[in-house]
Protein backbone atom coordinates (compact mmCIF):
# COMPACT_ATOMS: atom_id res chain seq x y z
CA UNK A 1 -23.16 15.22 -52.71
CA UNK A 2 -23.30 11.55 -52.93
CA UNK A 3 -20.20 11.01 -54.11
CA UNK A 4 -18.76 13.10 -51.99
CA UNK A 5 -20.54 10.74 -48.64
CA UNK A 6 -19.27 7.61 -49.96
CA UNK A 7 -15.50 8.80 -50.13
CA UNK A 8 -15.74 10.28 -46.76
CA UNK A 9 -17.37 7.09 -45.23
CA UNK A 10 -14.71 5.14 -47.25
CA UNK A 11 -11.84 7.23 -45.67
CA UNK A 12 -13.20 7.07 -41.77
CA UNK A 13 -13.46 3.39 -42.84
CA UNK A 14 -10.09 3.27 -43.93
CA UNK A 15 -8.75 5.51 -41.23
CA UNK A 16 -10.36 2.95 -38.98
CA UNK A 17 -8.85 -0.07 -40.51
CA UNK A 18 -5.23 1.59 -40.38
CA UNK A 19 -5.92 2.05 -36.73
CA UNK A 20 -6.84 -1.30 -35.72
CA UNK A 21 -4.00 -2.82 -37.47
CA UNK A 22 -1.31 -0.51 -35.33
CA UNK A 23 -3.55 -1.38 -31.99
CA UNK A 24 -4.20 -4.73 -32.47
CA UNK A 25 -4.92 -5.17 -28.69
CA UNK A 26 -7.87 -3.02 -28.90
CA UNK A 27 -9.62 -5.18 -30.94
CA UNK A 28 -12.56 -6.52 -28.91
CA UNK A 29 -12.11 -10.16 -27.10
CA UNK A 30 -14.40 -12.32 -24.94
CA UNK A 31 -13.32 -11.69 -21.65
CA UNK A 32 -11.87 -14.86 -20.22
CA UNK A 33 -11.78 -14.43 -15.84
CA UNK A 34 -7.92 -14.27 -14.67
CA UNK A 35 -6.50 -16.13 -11.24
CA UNK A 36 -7.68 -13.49 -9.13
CA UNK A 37 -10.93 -13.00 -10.33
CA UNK A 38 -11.58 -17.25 -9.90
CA UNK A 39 -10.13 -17.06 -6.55
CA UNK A 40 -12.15 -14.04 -5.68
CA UNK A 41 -15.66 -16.19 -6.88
CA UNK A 42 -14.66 -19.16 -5.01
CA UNK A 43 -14.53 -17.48 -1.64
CA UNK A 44 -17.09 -16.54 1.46
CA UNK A 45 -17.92 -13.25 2.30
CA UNK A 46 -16.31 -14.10 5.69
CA UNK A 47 -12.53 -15.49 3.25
CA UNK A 48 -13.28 -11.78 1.34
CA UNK A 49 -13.33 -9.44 4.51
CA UNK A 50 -10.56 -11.78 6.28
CA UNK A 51 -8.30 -11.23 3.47
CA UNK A 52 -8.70 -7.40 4.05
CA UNK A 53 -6.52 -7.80 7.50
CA UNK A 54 -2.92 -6.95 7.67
CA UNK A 55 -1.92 -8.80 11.26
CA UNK A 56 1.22 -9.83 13.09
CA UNK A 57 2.23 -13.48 12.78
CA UNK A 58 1.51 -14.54 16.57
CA UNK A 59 -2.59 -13.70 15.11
CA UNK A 60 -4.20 -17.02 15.73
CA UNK A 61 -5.90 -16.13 12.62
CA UNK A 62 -3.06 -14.68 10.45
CA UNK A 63 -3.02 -17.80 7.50
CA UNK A 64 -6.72 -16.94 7.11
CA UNK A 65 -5.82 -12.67 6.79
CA UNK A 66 -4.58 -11.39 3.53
CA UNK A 67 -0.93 -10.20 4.76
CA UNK A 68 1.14 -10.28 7.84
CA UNK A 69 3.99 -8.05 9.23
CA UNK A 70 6.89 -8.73 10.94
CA UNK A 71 8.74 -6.56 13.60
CA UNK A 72 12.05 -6.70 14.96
CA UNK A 73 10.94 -9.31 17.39
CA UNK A 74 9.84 -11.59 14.57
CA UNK A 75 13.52 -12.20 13.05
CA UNK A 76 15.67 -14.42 15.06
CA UNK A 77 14.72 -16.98 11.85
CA UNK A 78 11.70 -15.11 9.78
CA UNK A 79 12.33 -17.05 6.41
CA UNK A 80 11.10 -20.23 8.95
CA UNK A 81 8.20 -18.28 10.27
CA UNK A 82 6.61 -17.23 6.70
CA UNK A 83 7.21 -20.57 5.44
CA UNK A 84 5.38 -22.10 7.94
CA UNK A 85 2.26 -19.45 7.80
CA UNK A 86 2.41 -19.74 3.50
CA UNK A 87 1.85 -23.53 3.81
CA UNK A 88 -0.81 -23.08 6.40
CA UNK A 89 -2.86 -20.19 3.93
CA UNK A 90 -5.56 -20.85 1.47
CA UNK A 91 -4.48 -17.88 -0.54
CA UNK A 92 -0.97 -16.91 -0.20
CA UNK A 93 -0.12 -14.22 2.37
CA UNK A 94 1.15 -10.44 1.60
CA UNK A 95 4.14 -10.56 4.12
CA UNK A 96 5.39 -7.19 4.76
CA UNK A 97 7.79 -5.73 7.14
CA UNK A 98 9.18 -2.02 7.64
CA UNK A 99 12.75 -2.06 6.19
CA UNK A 100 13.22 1.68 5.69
CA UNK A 101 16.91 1.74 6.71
CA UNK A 102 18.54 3.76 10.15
CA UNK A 103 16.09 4.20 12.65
CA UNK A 104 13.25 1.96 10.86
CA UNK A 105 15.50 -1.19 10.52
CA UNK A 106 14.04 -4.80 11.38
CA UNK A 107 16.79 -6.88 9.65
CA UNK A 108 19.09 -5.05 11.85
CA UNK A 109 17.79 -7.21 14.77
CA UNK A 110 19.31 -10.19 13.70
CA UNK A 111 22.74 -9.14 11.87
CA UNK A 112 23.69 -12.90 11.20
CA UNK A 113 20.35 -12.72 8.76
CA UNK A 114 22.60 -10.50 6.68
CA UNK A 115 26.42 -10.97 7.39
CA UNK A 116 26.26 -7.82 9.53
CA UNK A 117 25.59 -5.55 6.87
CA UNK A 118 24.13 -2.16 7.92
CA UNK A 119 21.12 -0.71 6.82
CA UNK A 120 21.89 2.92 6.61
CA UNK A 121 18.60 5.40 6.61
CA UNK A 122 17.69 7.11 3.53
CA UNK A 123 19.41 10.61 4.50
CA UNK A 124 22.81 8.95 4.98
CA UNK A 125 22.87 6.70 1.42
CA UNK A 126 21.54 10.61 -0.04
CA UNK A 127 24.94 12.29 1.72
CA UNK A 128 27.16 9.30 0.54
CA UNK A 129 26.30 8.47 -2.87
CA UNK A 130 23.22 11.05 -3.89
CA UNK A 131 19.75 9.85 -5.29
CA UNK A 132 21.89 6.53 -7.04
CA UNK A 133 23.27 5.55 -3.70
CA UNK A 134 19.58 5.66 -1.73
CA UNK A 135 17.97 3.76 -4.76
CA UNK A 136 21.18 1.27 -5.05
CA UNK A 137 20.64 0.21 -1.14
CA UNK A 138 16.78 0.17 -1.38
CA UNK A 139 17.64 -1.89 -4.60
CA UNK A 140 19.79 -4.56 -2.58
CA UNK A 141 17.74 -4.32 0.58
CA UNK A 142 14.47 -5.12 -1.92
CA UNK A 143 16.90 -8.37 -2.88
CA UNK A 144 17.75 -9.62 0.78
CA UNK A 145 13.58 -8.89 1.43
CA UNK A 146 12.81 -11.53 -1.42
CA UNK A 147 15.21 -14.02 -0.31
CA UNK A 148 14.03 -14.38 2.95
CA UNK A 149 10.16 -14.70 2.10
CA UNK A 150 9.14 -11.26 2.32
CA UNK A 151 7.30 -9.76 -0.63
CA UNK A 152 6.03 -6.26 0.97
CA UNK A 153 7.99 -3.88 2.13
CA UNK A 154 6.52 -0.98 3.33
CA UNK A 155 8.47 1.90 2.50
CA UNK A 156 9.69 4.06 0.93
CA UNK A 157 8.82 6.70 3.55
CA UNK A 158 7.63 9.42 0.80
CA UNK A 159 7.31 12.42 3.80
CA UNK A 160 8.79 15.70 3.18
CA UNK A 161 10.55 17.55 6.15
CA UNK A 162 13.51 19.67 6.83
CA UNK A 163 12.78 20.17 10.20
CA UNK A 164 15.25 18.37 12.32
CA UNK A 165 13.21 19.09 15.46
CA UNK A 166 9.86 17.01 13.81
CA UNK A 167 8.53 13.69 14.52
CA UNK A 168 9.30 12.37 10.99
CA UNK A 169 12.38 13.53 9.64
CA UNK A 170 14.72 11.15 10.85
CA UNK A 171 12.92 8.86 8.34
CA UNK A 172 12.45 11.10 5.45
CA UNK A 173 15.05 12.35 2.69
CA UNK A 174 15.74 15.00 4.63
CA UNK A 175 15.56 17.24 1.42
CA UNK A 176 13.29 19.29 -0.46
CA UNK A 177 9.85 18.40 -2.27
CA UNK A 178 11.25 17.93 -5.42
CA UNK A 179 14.33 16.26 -4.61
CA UNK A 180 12.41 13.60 -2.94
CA UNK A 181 9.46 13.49 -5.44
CA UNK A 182 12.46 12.14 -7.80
CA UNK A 183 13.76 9.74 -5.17
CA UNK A 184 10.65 8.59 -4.88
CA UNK A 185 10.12 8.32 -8.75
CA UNK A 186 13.36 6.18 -8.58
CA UNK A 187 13.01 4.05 -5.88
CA UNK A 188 9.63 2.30 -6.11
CA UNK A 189 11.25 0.75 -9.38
CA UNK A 190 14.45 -0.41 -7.81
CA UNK A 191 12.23 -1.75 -5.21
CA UNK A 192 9.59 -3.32 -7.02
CA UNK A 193 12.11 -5.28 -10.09
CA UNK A 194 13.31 -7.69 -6.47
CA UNK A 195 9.52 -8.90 -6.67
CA UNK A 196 8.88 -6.83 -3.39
CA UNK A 197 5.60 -4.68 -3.59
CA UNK A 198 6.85 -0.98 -2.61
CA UNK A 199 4.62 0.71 -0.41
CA UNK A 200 4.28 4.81 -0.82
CA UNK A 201 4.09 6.27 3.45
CA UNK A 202 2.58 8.21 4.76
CA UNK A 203 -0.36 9.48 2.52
CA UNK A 204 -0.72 12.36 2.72
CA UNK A 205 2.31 13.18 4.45
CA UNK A 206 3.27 13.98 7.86
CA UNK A 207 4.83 16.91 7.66
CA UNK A 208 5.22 19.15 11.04
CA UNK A 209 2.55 16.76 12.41
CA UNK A 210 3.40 15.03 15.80
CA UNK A 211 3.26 11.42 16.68
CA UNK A 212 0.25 9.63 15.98
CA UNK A 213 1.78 6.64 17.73
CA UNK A 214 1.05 8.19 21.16
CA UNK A 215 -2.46 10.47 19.98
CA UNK A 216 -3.95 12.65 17.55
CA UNK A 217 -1.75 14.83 15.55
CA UNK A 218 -3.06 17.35 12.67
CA UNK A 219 -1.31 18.91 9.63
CA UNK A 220 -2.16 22.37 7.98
CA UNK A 221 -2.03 21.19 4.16
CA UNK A 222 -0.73 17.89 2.24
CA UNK A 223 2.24 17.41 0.67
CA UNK A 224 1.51 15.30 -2.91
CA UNK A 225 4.33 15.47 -5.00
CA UNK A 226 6.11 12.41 -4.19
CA UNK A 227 2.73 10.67 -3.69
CA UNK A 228 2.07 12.15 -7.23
CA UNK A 229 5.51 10.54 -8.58
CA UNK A 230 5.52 7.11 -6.63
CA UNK A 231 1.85 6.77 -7.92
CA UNK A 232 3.11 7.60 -12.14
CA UNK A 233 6.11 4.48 -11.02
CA UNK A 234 3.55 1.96 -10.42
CA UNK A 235 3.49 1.91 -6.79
CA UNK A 236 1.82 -1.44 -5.53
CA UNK A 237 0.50 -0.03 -2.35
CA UNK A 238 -0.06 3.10 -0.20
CA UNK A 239 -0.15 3.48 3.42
CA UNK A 240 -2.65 6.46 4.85
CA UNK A 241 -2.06 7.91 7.81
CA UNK A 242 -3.77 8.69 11.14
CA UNK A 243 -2.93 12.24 10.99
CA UNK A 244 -5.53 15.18 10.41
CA UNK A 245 -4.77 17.09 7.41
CA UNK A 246 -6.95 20.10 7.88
CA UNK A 247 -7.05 21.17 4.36
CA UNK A 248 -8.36 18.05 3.00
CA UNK A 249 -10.35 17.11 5.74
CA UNK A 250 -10.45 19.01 9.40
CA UNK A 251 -12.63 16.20 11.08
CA UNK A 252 -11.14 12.38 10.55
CA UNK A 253 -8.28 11.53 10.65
CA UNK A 254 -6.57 10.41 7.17
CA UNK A 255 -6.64 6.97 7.26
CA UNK A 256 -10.54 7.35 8.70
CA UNK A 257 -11.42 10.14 5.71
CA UNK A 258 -13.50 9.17 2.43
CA UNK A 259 -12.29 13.02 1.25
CA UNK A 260 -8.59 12.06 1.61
CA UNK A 261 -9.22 8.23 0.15
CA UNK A 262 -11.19 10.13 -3.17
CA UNK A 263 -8.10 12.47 -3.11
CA UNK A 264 -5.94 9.49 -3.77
CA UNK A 265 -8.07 7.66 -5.71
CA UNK A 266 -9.69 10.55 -7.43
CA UNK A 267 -7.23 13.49 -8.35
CA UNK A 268 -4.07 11.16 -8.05
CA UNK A 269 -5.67 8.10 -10.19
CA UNK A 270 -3.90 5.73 -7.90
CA UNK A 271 -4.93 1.81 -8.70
CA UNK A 272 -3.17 -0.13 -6.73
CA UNK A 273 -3.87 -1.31 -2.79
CA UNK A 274 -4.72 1.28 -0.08
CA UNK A 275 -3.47 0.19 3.18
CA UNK A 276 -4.14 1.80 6.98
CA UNK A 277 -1.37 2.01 9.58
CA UNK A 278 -2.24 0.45 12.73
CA UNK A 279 -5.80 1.01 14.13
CA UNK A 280 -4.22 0.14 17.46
CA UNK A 281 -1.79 3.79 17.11
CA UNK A 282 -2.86 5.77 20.00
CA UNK A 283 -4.80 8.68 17.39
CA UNK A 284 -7.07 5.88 16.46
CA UNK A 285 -7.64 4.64 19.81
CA UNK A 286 -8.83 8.12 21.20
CA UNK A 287 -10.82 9.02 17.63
CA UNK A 288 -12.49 5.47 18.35
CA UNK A 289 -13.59 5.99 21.66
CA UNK A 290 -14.73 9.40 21.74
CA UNK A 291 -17.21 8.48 18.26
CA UNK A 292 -18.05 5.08 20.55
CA UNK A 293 -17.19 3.41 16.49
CA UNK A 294 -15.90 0.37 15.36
CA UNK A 295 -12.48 1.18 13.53
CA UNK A 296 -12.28 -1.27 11.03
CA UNK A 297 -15.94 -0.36 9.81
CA UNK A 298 -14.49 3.10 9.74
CA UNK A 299 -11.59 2.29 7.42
CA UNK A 300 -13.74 -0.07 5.31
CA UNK A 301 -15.81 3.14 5.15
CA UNK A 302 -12.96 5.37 4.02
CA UNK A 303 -11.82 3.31 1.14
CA UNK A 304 -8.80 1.33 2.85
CA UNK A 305 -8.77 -2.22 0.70
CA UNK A 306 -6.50 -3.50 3.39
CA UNK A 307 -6.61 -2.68 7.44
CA UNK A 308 -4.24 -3.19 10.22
CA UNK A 309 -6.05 -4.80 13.02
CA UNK A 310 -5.41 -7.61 15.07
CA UNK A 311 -9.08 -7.78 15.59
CA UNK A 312 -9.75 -10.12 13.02
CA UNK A 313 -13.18 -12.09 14.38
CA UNK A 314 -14.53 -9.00 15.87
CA UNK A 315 -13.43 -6.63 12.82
CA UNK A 316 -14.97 -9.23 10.04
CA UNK A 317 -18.36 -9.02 11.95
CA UNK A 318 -18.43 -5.53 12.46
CA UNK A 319 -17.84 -5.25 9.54
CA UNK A 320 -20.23 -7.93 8.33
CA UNK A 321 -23.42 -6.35 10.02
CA UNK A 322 -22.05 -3.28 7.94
CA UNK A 323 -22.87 -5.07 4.99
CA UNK A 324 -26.44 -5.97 5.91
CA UNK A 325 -27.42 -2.44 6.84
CA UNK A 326 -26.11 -0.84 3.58
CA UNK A 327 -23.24 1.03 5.51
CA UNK A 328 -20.72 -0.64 3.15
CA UNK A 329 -21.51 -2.32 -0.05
CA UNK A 330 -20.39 -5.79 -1.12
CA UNK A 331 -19.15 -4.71 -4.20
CA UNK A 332 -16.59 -2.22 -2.53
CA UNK A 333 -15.54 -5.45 -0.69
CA UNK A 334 -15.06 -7.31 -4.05
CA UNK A 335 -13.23 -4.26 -5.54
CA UNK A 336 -10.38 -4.08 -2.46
CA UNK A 337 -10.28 -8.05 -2.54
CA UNK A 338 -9.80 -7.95 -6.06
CA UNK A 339 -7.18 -5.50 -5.72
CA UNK A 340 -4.85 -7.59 -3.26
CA UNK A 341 -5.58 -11.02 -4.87
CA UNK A 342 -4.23 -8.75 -8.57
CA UNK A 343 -1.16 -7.56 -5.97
CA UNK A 344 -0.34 -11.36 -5.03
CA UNK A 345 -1.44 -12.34 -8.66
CA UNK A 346 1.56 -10.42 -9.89
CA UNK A 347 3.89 -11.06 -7.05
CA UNK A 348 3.82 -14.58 -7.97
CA UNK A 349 1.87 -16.03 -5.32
CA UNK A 350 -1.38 -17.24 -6.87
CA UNK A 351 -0.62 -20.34 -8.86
């Protein structure tokens, strides 16, 4: 019986050794703190909740916010614009715009930006050229992005419909759930290789739901697939919704909902940066007003890392006295500031 425990401790031994030489990486290593973990350590809680804020460039506080966005309005000379904001930002900005293609075109504003090329919508690079025309353009498009400052665009537009009468379809595939679930797998890639951060819209799908633009809007059931395949690409970022998916959650909104934030982050494993649409959107407004509640506390709340608000001063406050009445905890803070400061760590921008 001896014997026969020192051969078996001698083969998990060697079994052990054989293992540690294939996986070298897993050998353990003092941990040495990376850019964004320095940058995170260096800054106020005030420099941790700013960078939380996705606002337009005309914010008087946008070089202080984590990422701006531009609209069409913004591009009569936008690579001039985001220089001048970069150089004015202790940490580099996120600086997205929505560059879906057809109806959802901002370069399209400005056609001497881009020799007057079009930027045809997802459904009509699909009927032209199949799934290797729609990821080709969003491929090149990613490419023009880059070259004229942007590293965020927010699309692809991962929405299923085939109804040509709903709010969304326009801007979706246009085709089925698994069709799109393999554009989607496709075209975060092609998106993300320009050193653009894709960003997976709108979690967890619109579906029939109306316009949340204008007010509140609710959806029977979620549609995850895509989600599901952006997600296993290595989607930087999501965007959530302000539509009510009644399955998931029949009282708050998406964007507003911890159960549809631990659906993402729980069920779907997703990593990477969780972003609201506007809080301004007209669903938000009303939700706001008739729960007399701050929106960006909400959000925070929820599990968005980053929020679209123009309310920076009044947001970082809110939710500031948050903080000191243990309705949000500074480490989720740290965790979403460490998750866009990774984002810009791999985009390039923290040097």
């Amino acid at each position: 019986m001896k014997k026969l425990l020192i051969l078996t401790a001698a083969l998990i031994l060697a079994g052990c050794s054989r293992q540690e030489s294939q996986h070298p990486q897993k050998r353990a290593v003092s941990h040495q703190p990376d850019v964004a973990e320095t940058r995170l350590r260096k800054m106020s809680e005030d420099d941790r909740i700013r960078q939380m804020f996705v606002v337009r460039p005309q914010n008087e506080d946008a070089a202080k916010t984590g990422g701006i966005i531009l609209f069409a309005q913004d591009m009569s000379d936008p690579k001039k614009l985001v220089s001048s904001l970069q150089n004015a930002a202790p940490t580099p900005l996120l600086v997205g715009v929505d560059q879906e293609g057809g109806t959802v075109s901002r370069l399209s504003a400005n056609p001497s930006l881009t020799n007057n090329r079009q930027f045809p919508s997802p459904q009509e690079s699909f009927a032209k050229g199949g799934i290797r025309g729609v990821v080709n353009e969003a491929g090149q498009t990613a490419q023009i992005l880059h070259s004229l400052g942007f590293n965020w665009n927010l699309a692809p537009v991962a929405d299923v419909s085939q109804n040509r009468e709903s709010f969304i379809y326009d801007r979706t595939l246009g085709q089925d759930t698994k069709t799109t679930a393999g554009y989607i797998r496709q075209v975060v890639p092609a998106i993300q290789q320009q050193g653009v951060a894709a960003c997976l819209k709108h979690f967890p799908g619109y579906g029939a739901a109306g316009d949340t633009h204008t007010g509140f809007a609710e959806e029977d059931a979620a549609c995850l697939e895509p989600f599901e395949a952006g997600i296993k690409s290595g989607a930087d970022t999501i965007l959530v919704a302000h539509v009510v998916v009644r399955s998931v959650d029949s009282d708050l909104p998406a964007s507003l909902s911890p159960k549809i934030h631990a659906l993402l982050r729980r069920k779907l494993g997703f990593k990477g940066v969780i972003v609201t649409d506007d809080l301004a959107m007209g669903a938000i407004r009303q939700f706001a007003q008739e729960r007399n509640a701050d929106p960006e506390v909400l959000a925070v709340e929820a599990g968005n890392d980053m929020i679209m608000s123009e309310n920076v001063d009044s947001g970082t406050a809110a939710i500031k006295q948050a903080i000191r009445e243990k309705q949000i905890s500074k480490r989720q803070i740290d965790q979403s500031v460490l998750r866009i400061l990774k984002l810009k760590e791999k985009l390039g921008l923290l040097k």
